[in-house]
N, C-alpha and C. Protein backbone atom coordinates (compact mmCIF):
# COMPACT_ATOMS: atom_id res chain seq x y z
N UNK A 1 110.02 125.77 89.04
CA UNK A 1 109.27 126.20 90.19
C UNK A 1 107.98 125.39 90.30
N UNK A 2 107.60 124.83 91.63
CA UNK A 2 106.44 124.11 91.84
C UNK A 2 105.08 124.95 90.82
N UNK A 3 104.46 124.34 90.52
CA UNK A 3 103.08 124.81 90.93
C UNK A 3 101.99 124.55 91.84
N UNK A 4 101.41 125.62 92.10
CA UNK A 4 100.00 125.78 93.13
C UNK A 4 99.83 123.98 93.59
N UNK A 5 99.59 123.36 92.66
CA UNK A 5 98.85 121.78 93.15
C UNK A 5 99.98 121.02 93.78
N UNK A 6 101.13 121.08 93.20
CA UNK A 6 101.97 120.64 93.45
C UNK A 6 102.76 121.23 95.10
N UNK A 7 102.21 122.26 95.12
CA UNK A 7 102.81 122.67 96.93
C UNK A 7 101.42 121.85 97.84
N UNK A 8 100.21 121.92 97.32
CA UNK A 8 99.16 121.14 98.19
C UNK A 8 99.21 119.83 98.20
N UNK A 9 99.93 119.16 97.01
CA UNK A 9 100.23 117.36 97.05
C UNK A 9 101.58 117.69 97.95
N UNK A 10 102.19 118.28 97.97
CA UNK A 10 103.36 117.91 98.95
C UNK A 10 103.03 118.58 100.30
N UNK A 11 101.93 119.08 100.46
CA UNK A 11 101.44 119.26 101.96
C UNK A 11 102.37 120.65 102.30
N UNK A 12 102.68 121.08 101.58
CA UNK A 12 103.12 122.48 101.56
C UNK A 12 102.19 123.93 102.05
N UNK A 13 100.57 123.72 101.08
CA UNK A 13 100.18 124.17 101.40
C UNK A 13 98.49 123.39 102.04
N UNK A 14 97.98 123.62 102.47
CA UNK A 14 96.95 122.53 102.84
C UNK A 14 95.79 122.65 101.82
N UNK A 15 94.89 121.65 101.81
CA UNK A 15 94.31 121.04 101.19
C UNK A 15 93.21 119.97 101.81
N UNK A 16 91.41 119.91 101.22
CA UNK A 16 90.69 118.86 101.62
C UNK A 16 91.20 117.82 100.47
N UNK A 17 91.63 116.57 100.91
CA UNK A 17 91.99 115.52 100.19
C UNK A 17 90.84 114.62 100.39
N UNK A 18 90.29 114.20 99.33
CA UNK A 18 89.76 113.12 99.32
C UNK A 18 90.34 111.94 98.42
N UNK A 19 90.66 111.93 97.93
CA UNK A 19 91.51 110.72 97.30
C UNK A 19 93.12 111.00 97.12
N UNK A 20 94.23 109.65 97.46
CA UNK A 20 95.17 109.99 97.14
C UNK A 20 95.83 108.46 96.27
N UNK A 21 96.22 108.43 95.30
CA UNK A 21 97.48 107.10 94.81
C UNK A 21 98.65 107.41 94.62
N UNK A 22 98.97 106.76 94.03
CA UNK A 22 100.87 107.16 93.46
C UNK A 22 100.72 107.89 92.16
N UNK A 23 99.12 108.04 91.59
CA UNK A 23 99.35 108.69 90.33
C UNK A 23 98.56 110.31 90.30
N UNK A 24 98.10 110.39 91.23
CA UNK A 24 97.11 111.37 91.35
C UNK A 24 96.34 111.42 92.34
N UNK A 25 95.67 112.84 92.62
CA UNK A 25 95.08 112.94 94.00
C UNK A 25 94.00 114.09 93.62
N UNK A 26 92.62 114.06 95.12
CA UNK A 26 91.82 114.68 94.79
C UNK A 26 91.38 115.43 95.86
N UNK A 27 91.41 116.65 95.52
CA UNK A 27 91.04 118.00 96.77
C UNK A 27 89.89 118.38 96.30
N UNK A 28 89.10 118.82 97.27
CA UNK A 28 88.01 120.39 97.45
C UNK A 28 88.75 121.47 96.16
N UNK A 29 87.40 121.84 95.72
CA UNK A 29 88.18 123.65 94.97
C UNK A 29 88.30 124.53 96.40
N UNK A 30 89.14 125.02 96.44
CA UNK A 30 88.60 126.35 97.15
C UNK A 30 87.65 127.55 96.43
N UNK A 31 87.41 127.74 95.46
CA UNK A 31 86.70 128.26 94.85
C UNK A 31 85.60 127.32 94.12
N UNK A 32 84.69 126.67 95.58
CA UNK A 32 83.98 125.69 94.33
C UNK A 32 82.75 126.31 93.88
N UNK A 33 82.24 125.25 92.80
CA UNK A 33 80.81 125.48 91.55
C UNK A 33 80.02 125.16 92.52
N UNK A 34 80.05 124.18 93.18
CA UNK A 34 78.96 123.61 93.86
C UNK A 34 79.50 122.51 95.01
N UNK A 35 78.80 121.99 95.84
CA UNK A 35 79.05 121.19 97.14
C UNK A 35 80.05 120.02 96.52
N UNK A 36 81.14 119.64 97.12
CA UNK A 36 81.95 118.28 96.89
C UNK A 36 82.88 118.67 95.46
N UNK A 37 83.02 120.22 94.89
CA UNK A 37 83.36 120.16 93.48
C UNK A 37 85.15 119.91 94.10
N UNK A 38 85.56 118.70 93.20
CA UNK A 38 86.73 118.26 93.23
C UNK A 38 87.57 118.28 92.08
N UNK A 39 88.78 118.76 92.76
CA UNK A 39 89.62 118.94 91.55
C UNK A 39 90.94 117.42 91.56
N UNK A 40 91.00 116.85 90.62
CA UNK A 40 91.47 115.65 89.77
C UNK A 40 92.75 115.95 89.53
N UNK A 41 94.02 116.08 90.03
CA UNK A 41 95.17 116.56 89.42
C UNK A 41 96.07 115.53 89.75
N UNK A 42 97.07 115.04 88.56
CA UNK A 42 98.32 114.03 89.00
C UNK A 42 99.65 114.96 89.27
N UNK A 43 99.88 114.16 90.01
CA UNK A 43 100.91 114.23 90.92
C UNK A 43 102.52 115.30 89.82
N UNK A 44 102.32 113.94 88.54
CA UNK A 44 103.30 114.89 87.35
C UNK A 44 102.55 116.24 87.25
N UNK A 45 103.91 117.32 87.02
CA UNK A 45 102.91 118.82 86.42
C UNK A 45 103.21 118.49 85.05
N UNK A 46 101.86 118.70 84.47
CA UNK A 46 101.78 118.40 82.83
C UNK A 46 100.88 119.38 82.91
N UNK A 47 101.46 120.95 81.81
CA UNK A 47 100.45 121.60 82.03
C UNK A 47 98.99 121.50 81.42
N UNK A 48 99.30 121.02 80.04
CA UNK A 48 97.85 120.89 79.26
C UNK A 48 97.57 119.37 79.23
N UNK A 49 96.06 119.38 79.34
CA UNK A 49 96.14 117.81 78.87
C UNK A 49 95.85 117.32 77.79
N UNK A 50 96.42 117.90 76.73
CA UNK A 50 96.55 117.27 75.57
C UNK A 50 98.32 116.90 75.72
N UNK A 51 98.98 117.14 76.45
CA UNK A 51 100.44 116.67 76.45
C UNK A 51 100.78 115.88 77.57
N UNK A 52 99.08 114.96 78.26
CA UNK A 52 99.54 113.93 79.40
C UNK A 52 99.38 112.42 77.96
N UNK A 53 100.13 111.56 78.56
CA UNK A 53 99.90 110.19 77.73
C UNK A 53 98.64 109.94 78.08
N UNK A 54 98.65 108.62 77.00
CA UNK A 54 97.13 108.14 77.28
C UNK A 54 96.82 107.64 78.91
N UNK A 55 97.98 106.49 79.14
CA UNK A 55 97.82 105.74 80.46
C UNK A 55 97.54 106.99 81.35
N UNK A 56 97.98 108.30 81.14
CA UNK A 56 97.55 109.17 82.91
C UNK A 56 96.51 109.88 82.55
N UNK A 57 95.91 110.29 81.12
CA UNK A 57 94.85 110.56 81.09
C UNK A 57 93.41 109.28 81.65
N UNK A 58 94.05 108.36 80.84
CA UNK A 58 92.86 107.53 81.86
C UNK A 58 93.16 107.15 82.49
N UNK A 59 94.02 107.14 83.78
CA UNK A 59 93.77 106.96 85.03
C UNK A 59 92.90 108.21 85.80
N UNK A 60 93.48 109.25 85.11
CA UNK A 60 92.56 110.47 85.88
C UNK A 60 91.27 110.48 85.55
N UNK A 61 90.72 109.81 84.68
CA UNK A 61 88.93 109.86 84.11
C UNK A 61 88.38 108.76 85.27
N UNK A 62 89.52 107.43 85.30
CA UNK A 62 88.71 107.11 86.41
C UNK A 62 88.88 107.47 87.67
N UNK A 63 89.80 107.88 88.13
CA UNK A 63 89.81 108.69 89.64
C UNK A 63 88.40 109.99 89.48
N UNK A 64 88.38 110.33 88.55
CA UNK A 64 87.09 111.44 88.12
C UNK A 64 85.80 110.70 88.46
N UNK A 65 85.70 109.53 87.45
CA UNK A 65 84.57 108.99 87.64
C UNK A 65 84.11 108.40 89.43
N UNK A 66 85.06 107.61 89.85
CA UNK A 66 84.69 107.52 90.86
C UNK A 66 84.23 108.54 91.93
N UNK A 67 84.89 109.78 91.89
CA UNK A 67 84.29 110.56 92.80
C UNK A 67 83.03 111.19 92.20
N UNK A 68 83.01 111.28 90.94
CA UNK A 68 81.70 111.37 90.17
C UNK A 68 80.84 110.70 91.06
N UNK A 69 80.90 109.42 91.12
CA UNK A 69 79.88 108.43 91.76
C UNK A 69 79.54 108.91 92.84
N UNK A 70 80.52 109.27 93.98
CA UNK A 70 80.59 109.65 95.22
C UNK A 70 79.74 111.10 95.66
N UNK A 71 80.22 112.21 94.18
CA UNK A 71 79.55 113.29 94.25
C UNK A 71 77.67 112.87 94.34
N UNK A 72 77.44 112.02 93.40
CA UNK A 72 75.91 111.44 93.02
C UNK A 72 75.11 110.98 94.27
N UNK A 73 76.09 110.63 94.84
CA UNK A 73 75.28 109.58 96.04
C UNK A 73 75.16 110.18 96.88
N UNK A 74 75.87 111.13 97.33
CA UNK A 74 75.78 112.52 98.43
C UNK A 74 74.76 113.90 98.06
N UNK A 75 74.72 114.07 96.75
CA UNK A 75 73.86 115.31 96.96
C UNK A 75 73.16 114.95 95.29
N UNK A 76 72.89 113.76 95.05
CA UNK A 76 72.16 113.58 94.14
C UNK A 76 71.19 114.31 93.26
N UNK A 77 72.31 115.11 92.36
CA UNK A 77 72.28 116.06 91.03
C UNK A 77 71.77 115.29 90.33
N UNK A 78 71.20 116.03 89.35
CA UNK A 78 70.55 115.70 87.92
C UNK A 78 71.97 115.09 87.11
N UNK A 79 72.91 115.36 87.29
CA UNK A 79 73.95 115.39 86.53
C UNK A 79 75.61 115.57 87.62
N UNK A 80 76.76 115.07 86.97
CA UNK A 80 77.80 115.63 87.52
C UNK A 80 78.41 116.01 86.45
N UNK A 81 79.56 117.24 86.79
CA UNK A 81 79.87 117.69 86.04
C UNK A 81 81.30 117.14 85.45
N UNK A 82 82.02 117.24 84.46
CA UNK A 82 83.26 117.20 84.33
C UNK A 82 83.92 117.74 83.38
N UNK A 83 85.01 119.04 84.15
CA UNK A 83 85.31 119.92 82.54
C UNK A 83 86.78 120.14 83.06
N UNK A 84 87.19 120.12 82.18
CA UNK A 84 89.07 120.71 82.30
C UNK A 84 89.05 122.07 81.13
N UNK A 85 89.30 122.85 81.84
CA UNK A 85 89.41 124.19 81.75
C UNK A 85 91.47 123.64 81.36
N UNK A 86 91.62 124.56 82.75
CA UNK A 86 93.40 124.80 82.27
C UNK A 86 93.90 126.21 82.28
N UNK A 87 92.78 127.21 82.37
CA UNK A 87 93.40 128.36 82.93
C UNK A 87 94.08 128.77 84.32
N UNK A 88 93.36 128.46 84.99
CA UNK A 88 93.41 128.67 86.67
C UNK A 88 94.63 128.42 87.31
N UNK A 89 95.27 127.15 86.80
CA UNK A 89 96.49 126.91 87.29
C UNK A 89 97.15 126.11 86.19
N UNK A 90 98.30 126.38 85.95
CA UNK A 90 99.33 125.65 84.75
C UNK A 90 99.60 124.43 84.90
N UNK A 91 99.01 123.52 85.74
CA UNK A 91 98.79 122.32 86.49
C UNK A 91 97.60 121.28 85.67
N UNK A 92 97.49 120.50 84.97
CA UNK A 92 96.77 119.67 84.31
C UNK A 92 95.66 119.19 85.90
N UNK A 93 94.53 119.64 85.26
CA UNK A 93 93.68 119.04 86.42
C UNK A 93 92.09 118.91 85.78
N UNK A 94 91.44 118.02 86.52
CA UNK A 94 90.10 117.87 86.25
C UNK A 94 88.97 118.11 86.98
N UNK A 95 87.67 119.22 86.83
CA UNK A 95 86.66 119.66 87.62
C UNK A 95 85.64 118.91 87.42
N UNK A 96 85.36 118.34 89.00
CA UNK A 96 84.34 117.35 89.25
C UNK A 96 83.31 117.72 90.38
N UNK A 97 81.91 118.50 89.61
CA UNK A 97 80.77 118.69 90.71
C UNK A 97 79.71 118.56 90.15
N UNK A 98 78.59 118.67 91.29
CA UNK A 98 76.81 118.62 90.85
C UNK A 98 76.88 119.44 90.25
N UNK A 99 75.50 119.32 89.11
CA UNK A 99 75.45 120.71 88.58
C UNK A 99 73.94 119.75 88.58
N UNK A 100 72.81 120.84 88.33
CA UNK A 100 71.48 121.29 88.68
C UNK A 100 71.27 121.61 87.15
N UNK A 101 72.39 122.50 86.40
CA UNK A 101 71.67 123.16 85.35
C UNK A 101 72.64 123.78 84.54
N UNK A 102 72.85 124.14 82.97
CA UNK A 102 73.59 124.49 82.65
C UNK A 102 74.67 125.94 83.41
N UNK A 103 73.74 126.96 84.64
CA UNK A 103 74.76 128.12 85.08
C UNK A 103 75.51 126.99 86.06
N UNK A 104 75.31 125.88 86.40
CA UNK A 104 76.08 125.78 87.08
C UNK A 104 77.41 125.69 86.79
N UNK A 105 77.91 125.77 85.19
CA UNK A 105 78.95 125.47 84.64
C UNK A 105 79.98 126.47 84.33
N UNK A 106 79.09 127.74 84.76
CA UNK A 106 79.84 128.92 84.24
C UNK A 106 80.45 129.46 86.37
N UNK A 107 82.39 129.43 85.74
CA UNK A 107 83.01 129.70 87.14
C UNK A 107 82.94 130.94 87.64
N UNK A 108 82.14 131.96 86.47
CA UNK A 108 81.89 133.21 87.51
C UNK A 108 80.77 133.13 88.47
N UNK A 109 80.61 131.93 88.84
CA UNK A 109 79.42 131.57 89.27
C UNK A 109 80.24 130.84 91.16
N UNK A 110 81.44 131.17 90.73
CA UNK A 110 82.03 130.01 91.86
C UNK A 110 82.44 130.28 93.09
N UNK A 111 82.24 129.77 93.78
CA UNK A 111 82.19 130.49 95.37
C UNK A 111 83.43 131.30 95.85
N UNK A 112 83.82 132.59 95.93
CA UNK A 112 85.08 132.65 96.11
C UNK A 112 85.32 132.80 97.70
N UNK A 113 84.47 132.95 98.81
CA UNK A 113 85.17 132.71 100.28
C UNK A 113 83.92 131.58 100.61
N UNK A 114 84.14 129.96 100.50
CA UNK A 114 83.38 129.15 101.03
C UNK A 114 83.72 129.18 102.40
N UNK A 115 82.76 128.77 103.32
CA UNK A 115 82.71 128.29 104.81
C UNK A 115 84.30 127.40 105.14
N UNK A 116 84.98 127.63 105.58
CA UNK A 116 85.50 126.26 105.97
C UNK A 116 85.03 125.23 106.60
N UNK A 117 84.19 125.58 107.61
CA UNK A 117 83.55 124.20 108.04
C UNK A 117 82.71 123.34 106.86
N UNK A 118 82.42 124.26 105.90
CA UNK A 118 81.40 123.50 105.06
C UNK A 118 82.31 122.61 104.13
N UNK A 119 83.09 123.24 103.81
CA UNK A 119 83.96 122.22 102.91
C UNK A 119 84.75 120.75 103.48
N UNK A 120 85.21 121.86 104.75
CA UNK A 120 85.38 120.04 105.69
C UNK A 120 84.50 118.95 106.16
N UNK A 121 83.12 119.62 106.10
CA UNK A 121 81.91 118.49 105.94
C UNK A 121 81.66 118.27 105.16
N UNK A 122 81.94 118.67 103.55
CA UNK A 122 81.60 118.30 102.06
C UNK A 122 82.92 117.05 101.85
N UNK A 123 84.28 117.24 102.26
CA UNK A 123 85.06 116.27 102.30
C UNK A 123 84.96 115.12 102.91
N UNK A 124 84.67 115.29 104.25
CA UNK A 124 84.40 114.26 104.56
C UNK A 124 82.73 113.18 104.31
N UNK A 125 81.79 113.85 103.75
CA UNK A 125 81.18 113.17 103.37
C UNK A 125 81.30 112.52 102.05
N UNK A 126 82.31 112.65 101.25
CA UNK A 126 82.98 112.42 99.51
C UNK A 126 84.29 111.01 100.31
N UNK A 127 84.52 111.66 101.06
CA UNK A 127 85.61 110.33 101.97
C UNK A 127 84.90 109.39 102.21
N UNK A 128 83.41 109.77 103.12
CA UNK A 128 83.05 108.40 103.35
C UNK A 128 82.04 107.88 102.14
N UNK A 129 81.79 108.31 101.14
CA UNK A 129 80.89 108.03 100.15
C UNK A 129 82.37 107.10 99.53
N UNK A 130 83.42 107.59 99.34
CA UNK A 130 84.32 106.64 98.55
C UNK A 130 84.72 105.24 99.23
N UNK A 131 84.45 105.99 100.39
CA UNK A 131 85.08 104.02 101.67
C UNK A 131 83.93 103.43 101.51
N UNK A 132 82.82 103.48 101.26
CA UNK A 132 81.27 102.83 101.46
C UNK A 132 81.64 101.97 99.98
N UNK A 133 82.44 102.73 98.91
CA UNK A 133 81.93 102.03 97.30
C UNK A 133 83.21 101.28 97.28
N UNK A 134 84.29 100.99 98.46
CA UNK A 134 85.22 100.26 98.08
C UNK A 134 86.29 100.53 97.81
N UNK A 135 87.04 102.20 97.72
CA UNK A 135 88.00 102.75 97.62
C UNK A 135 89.14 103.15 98.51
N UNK A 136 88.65 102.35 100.08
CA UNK A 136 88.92 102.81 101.42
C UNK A 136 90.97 102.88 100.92
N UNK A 137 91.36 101.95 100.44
CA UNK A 137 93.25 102.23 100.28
C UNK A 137 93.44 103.74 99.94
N UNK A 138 92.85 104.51 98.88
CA UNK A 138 93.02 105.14 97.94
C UNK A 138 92.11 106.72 99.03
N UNK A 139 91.49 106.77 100.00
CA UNK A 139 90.84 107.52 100.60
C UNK A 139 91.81 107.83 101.80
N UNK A 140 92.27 109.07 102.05
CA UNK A 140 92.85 109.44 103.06
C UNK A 140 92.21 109.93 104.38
N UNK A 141 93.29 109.67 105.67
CA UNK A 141 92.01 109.55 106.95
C UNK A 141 91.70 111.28 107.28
């Protein structure tokens, strides 16, 4: 049976995409920590990531990092965050947002009915922060 990420990569269920390749892709939380927090998930369901290989673990650090960058340049945090949890969904994925301060790290902290308009203006400003640094193939319209 699919999981959760896996019905939103197949457009099953919808999703803010900001990055997509052949190995992995990157949405909005719906439950985010903070503005632009993106979740990092490949395309394979691998539930833990201690059981992805090396090659898709680092491809996903740099699909991370780059929107890292993207998160920085848009709402320029003290810090970005990056943590893989693994509860939430049985889906190997990686959490990428500002954080201000250590509560920002704790998810009872995490938005559970965001704006929709706000998130579709948090996407698209992470879209065009990634076409500005050179990622425009890999950025969906």
């Amino acid at each position: 049976m699919p999981t959760l990420f896996t019905k939103i990569i197949d457009g099953e269920l919808p999703g803010h995409f900001v990055w997509r390749d052949e190995v992995a892709v990157g949405f909005l939380s719906i439950n985010p920590m903070g503005p632009g927090h993106t979740l990092v998930v490949p395309r394979s369901e691998v539930d833990h990531w201690v059981d992805a290989d090396d090659p898709l673990l680092g491809h996903l650090h740099l699909v991370s990092h780059r929107i890292a960058e993207a998160v920085r340049t848009v709402w320029q945090p003290p810090r970005v965050a990056l943590i893989i949890a693994g509860f939430e969904v049985p889906h190997l994925h990686l959490h990428v947002f500002p954080a201000w301060g250590l509560e920002d790290f704790d998810f009872r902290n995490a938005e559970p009915n965001p704006d929709p308009a706000e998130l579709n203006k948090n996407a698209e400003s992470l879209r065009a922060a990634l076409r500005d640094a050179g990622h425009r193939d890999q950025v969906p319209d």
